[in-house]
Protein backbone atom coordinates (compact mmCIF):
# COMPACT_ATOMS: atom_id res chain seq x y z
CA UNK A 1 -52.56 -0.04 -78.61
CA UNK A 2 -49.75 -1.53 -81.05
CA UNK A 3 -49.33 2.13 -82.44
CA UNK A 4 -48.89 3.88 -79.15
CA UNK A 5 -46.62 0.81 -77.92
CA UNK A 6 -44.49 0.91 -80.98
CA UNK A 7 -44.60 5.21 -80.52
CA UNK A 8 -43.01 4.61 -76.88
CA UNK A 9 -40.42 2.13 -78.27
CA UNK A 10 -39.62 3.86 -81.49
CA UNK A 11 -39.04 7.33 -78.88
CA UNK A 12 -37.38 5.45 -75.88
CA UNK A 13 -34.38 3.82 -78.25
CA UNK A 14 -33.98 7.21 -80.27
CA UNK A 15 -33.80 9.07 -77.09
CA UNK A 16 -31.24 6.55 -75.49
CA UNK A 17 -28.99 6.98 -78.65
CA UNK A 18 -28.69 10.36 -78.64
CA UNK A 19 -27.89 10.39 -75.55
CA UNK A 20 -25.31 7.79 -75.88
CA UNK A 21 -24.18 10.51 -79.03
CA UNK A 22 -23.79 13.13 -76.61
CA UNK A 23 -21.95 11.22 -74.21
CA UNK A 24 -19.07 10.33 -77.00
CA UNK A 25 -19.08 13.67 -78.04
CA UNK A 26 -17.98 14.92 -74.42
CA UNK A 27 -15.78 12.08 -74.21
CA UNK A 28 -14.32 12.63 -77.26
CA UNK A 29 -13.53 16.59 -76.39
CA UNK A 30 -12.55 15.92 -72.72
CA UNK A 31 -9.43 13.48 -74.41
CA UNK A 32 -8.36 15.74 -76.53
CA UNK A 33 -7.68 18.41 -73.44
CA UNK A 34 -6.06 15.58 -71.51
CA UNK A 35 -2.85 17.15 -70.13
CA UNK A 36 0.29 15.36 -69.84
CA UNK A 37 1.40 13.40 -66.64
CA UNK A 38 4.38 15.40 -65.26
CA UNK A 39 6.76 13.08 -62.44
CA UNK A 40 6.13 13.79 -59.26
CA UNK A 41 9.36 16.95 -57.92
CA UNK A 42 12.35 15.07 -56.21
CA UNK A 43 11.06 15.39 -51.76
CA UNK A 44 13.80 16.40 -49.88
CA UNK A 45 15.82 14.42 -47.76
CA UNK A 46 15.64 15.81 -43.93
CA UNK A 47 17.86 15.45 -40.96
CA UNK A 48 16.61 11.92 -39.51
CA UNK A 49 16.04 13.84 -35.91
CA UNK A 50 14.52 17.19 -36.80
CA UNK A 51 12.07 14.55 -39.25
CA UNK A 52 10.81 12.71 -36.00
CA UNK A 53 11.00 15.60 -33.79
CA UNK A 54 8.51 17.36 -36.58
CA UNK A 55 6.70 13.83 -36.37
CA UNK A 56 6.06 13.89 -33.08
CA UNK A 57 5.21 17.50 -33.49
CA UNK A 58 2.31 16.82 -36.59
CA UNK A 59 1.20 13.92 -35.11
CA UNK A 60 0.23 15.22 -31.55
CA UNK A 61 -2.01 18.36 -33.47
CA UNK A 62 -3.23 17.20 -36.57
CA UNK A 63 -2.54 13.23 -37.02
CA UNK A 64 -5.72 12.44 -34.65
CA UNK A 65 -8.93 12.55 -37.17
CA UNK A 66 -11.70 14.67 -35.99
CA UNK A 67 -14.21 12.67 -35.09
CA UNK A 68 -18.40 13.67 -36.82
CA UNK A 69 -20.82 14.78 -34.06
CA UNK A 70 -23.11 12.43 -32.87
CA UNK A 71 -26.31 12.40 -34.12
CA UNK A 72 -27.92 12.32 -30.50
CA UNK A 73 -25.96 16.00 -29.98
CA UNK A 74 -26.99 17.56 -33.45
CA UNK A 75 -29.70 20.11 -33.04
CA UNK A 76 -32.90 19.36 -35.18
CA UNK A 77 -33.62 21.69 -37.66
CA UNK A 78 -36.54 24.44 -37.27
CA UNK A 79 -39.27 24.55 -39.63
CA UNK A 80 -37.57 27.34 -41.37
CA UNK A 81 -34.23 25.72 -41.91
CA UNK A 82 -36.52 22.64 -43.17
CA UNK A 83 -38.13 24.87 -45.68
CA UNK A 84 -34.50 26.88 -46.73
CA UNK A 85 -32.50 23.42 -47.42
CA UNK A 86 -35.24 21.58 -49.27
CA UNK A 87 -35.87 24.79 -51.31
CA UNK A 88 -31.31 24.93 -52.00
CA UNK A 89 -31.93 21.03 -53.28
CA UNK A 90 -34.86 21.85 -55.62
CA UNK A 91 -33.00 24.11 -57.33
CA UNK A 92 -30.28 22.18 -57.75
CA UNK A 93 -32.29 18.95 -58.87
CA UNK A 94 -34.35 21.89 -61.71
CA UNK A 95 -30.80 22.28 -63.19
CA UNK A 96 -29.80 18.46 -63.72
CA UNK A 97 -29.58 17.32 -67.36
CA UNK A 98 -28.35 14.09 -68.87
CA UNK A 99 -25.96 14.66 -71.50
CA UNK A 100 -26.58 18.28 -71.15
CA UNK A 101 -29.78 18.39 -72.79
CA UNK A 102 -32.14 16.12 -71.10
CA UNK A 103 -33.97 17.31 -68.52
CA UNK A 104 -33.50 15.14 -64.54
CA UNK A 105 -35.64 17.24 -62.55
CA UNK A 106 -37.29 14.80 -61.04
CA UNK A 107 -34.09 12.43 -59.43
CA UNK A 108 -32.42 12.66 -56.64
CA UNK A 109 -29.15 11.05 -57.48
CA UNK A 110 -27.36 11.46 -54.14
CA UNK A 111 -29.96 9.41 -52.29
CA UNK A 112 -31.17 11.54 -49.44
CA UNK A 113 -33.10 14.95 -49.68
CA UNK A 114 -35.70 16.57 -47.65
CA UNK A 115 -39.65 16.39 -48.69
CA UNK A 116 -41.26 19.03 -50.59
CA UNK A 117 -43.90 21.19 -49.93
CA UNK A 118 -47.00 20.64 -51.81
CA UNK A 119 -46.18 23.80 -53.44
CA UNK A 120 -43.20 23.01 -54.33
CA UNK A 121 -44.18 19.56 -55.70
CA UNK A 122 -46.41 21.44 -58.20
CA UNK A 123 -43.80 24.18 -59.59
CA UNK A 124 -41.44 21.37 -60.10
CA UNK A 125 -43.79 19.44 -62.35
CA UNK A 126 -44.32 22.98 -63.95
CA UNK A 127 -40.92 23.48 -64.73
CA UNK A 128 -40.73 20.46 -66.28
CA UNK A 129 -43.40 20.31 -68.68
CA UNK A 130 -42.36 23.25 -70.02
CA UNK A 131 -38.72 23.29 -70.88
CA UNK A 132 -37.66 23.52 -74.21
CA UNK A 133 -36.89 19.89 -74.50
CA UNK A 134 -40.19 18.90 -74.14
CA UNK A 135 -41.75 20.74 -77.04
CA UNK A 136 -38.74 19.28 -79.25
CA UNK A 137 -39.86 16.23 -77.86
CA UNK A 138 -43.50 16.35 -78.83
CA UNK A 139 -42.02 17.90 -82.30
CA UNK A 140 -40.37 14.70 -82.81
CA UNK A 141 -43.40 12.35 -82.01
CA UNK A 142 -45.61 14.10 -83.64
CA UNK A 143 -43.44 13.84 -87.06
CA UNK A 144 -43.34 10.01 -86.09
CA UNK A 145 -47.18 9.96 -85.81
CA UNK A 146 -47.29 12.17 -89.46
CA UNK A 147 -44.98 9.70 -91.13
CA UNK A 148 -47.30 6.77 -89.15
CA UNK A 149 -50.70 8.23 -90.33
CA UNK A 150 -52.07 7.77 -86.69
CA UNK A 151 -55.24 9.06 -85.41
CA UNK A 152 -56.49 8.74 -88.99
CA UNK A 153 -59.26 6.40 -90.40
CA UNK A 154 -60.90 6.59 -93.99
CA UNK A 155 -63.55 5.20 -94.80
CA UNK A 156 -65.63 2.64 -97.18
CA UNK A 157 -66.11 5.43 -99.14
CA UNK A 158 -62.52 7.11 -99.53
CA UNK A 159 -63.17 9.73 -97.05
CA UNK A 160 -60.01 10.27 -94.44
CA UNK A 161 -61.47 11.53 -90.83
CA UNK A 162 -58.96 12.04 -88.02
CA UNK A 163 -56.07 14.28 -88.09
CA UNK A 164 -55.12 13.64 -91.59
CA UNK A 165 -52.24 14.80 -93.39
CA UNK A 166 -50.57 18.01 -94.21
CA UNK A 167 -49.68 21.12 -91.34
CA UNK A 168 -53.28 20.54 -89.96
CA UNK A 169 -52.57 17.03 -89.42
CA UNK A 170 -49.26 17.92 -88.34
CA UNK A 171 -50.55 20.62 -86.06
CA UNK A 172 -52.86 18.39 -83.91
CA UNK A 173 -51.09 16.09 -83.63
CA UNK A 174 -48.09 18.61 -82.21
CA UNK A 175 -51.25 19.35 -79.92
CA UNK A 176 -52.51 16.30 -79.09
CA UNK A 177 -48.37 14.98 -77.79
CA UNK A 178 -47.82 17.94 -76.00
CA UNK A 179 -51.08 17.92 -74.08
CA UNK A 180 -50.36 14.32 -73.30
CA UNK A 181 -46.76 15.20 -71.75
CA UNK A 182 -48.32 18.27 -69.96
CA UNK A 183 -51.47 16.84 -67.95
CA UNK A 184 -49.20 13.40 -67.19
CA UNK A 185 -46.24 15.64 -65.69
CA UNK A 186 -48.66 18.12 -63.85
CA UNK A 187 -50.92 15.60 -62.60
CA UNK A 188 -48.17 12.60 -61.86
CA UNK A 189 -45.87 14.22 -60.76
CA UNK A 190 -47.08 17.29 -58.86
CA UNK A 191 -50.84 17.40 -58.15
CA UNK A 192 -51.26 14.09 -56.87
CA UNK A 193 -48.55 14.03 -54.83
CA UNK A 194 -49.61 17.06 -53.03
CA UNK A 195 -52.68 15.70 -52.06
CA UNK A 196 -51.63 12.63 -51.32
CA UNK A 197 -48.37 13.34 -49.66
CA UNK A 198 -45.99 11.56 -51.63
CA UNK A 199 -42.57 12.17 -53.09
CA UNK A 200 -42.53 11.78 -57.11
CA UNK A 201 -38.81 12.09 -57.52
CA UNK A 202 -36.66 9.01 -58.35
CA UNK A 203 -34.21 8.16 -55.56
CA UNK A 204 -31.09 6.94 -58.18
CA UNK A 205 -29.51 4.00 -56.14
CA UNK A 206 -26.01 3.49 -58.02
CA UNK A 207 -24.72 0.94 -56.08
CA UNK A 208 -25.59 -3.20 -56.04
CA UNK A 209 -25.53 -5.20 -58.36
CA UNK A 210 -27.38 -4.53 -61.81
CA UNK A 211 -30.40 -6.82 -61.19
CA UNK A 212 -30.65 -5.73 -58.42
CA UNK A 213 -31.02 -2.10 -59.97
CA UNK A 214 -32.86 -3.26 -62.65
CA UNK A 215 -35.21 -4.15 -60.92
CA UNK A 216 -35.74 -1.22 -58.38
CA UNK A 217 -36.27 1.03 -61.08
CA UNK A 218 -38.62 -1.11 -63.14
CA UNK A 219 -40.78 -0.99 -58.97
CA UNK A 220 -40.48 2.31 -58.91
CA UNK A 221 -43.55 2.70 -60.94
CA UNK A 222 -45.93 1.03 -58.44
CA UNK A 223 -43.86 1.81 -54.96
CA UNK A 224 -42.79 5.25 -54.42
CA UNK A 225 -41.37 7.40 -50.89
CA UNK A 226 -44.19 8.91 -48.77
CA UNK A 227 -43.52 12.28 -47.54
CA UNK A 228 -42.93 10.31 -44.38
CA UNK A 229 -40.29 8.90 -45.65
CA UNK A 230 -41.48 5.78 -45.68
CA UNK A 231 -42.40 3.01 -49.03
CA UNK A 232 -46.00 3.61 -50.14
CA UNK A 233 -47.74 2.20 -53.31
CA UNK A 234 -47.17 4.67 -55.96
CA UNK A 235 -50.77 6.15 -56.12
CA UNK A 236 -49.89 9.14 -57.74
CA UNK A 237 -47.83 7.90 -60.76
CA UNK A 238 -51.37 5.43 -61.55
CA UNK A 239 -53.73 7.96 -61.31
CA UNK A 240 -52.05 10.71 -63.09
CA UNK A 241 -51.17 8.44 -65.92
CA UNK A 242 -55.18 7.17 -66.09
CA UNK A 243 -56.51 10.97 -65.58
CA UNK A 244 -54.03 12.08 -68.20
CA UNK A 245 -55.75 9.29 -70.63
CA UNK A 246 -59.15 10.25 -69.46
CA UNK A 247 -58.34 13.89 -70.44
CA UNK A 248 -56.98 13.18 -73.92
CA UNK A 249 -60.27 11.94 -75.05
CA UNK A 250 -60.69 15.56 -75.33
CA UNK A 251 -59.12 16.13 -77.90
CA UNK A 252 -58.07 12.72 -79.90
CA UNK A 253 -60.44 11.79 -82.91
CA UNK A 254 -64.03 10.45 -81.99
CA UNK A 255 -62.40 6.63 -83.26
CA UNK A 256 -59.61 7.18 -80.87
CA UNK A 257 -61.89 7.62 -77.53
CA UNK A 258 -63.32 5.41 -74.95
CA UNK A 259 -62.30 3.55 -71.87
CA UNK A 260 -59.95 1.78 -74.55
CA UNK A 261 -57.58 4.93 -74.76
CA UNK A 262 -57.80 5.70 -71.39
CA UNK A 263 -56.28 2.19 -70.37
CA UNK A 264 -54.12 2.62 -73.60
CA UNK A 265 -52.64 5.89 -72.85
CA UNK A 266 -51.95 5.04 -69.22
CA UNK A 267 -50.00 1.84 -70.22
CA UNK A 268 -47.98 4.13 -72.66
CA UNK A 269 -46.84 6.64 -70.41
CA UNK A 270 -46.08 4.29 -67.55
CA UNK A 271 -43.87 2.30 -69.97
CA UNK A 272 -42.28 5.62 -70.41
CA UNK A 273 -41.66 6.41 -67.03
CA UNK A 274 -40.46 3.09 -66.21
CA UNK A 275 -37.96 3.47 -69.49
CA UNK A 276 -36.58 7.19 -67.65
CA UNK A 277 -36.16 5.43 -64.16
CA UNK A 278 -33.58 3.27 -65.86
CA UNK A 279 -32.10 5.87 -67.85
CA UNK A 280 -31.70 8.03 -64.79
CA UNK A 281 -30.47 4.68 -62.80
CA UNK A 282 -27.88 3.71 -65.39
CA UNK A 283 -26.66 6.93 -67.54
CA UNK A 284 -23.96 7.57 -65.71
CA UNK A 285 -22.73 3.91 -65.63
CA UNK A 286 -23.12 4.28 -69.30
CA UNK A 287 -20.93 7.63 -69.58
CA UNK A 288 -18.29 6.42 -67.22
CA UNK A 289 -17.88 3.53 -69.37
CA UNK A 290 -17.86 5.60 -72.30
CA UNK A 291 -15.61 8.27 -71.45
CA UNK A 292 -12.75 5.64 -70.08
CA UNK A 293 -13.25 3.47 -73.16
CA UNK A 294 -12.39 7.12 -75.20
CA UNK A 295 -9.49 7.62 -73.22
CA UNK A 296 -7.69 4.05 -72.94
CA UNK A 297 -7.98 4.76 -77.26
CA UNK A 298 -6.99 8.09 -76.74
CA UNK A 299 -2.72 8.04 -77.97
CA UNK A 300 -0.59 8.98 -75.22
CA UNK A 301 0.86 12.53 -74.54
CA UNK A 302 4.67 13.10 -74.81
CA UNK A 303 6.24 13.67 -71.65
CA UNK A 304 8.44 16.64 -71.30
């Protein structure tokens, strides 16, 4: 339990400071290409009556602000136009990345979106557990759990049993942290849902204050959207974390099995998720504040 608790932590703050890297980099670049001010041309000075006779003109066509439909006279959409929109914001949401290299699939930062089909739900959690970033990701945890010596035991005797050391070791355990990502983004995030009618994606508030947001991510672990629309306890994300422990008993050493790991792995990846909801919450608080610190340092641009 301390291993897999220390894994998460060890992988949460490297993953939050290279993304706080990234960030400064594209700060950095942005305030270099900052162009220089230029004052505003000299406005000419017009005959006082032609001005209010063009006044009066303007004001009677275009001054009066056109005033949004009401919502009682906007025509529902069809099933069709249901199924075209929501599929236009999935795509959208599959190309969101954090710093340009994290994958946000799963967030919906402008609030509002349409449910997904149960179909949809499950290529979504597909596309996720396989993007590139997710093998460097279990490349990286798996050289933490080499350099750790987890999953390993030796005995009385001297003899090592478990994953060992070496590219064997190295190799399983690659294995073993990929499979864990895979069955915990497939099941959490798309299988359950489907059955259970429930939206997985994070709903990024970005307003309030930051308890306030704090705190809504940290819930969004247990409470979650229904496909309803509606707050629902967040079935899915529990059971697909628990089946995804259940199912690495598979394949983790016979000392690393049981009920124990089950519990064990489902804590882990739920601290995990709760650790993204806050990244996906906050990151862009963080590069806003980053990129205006870079250019208030930035040295000012002559001006012609």
């Amino acid at each position: 339990m301390t291993l897999a608790i220390s894994r998460s932590l060890f992988l949460s703050a490297a993953l939050a400071a290279s993304l706080l890297f990234a960030s400064g980099l594209s700060a950095q670049e942005s305030a270099r290409l900052t162009l220089p001010i230029l004052p505003d041309a000299p406005r000419p000075q017009l005959d006082p009556l032609l001005s209010a006779n063009t006044f009066d003109q303007d004001s009677s066509s275009q001054a009066v602000p056109q005033q949004p439909p009401s919502p009682d006279t906007q025509k529902p959409l069809t099933d069709e136009e249901r199924r075209k929109e929501s599929e236009e914001q999935l795509q959208q949401q599959l190309h969101q990345r954090m710093a340009g290299v994290v994958p946000n699939f799963n967030a919906v930062l402008n609030g509002t979106a349409l449910p997904l089909s149960g179909r949809q739900k499950i290529r979504a959690s597909f596309r996720g557990a396989i993007d590139p970033y997710q093998f460097g990701l279990a490349l990286f945890t798996s050289g933490y759990g080499q350099a750790t010596d987890s999953h390993s035991t030796i005995d009385p005797d001297g003899f090592r049993h478990g994953y060992g050391q070496g590219a064997e070791g190295y190799g399983k355990r690659f294995g073993s942290s990929y499979a864990d990502q895979f069955t915990g983004a497939i099941l959490g995030n798309g299988v359950f849902p489907a059955i259970l009618h429930q939206d997985a994606r994070y709903y990024r508030m970005g307003t309030g204050s930051f308890k306030k947001r704090f705190l809504y991510s940290l819930s969004t672990s247990v409470v979650c959207r229904g496909d309803n629309g509606k707050k629902q306890p967040n079935y899915s994300n529990l059971l697909g974390n628990l089946a995804s422990g259940g199912i690495s008993n598979l394949y983790y050493p016979a000392a690393d099995r049981g009920f124990g790991l089950t519990i064990e792995q489902g804590l882990v990846v739920t601290a995990e998720g709760s650790f993204g909801a806050l990244l996906i919450e906050f990151y862009p608080d963080i590069r806003k504040h980053i990129h205006k610190n870079h250019a208030a340092d930035a040295p000012a641009s002559a001006t012609p």
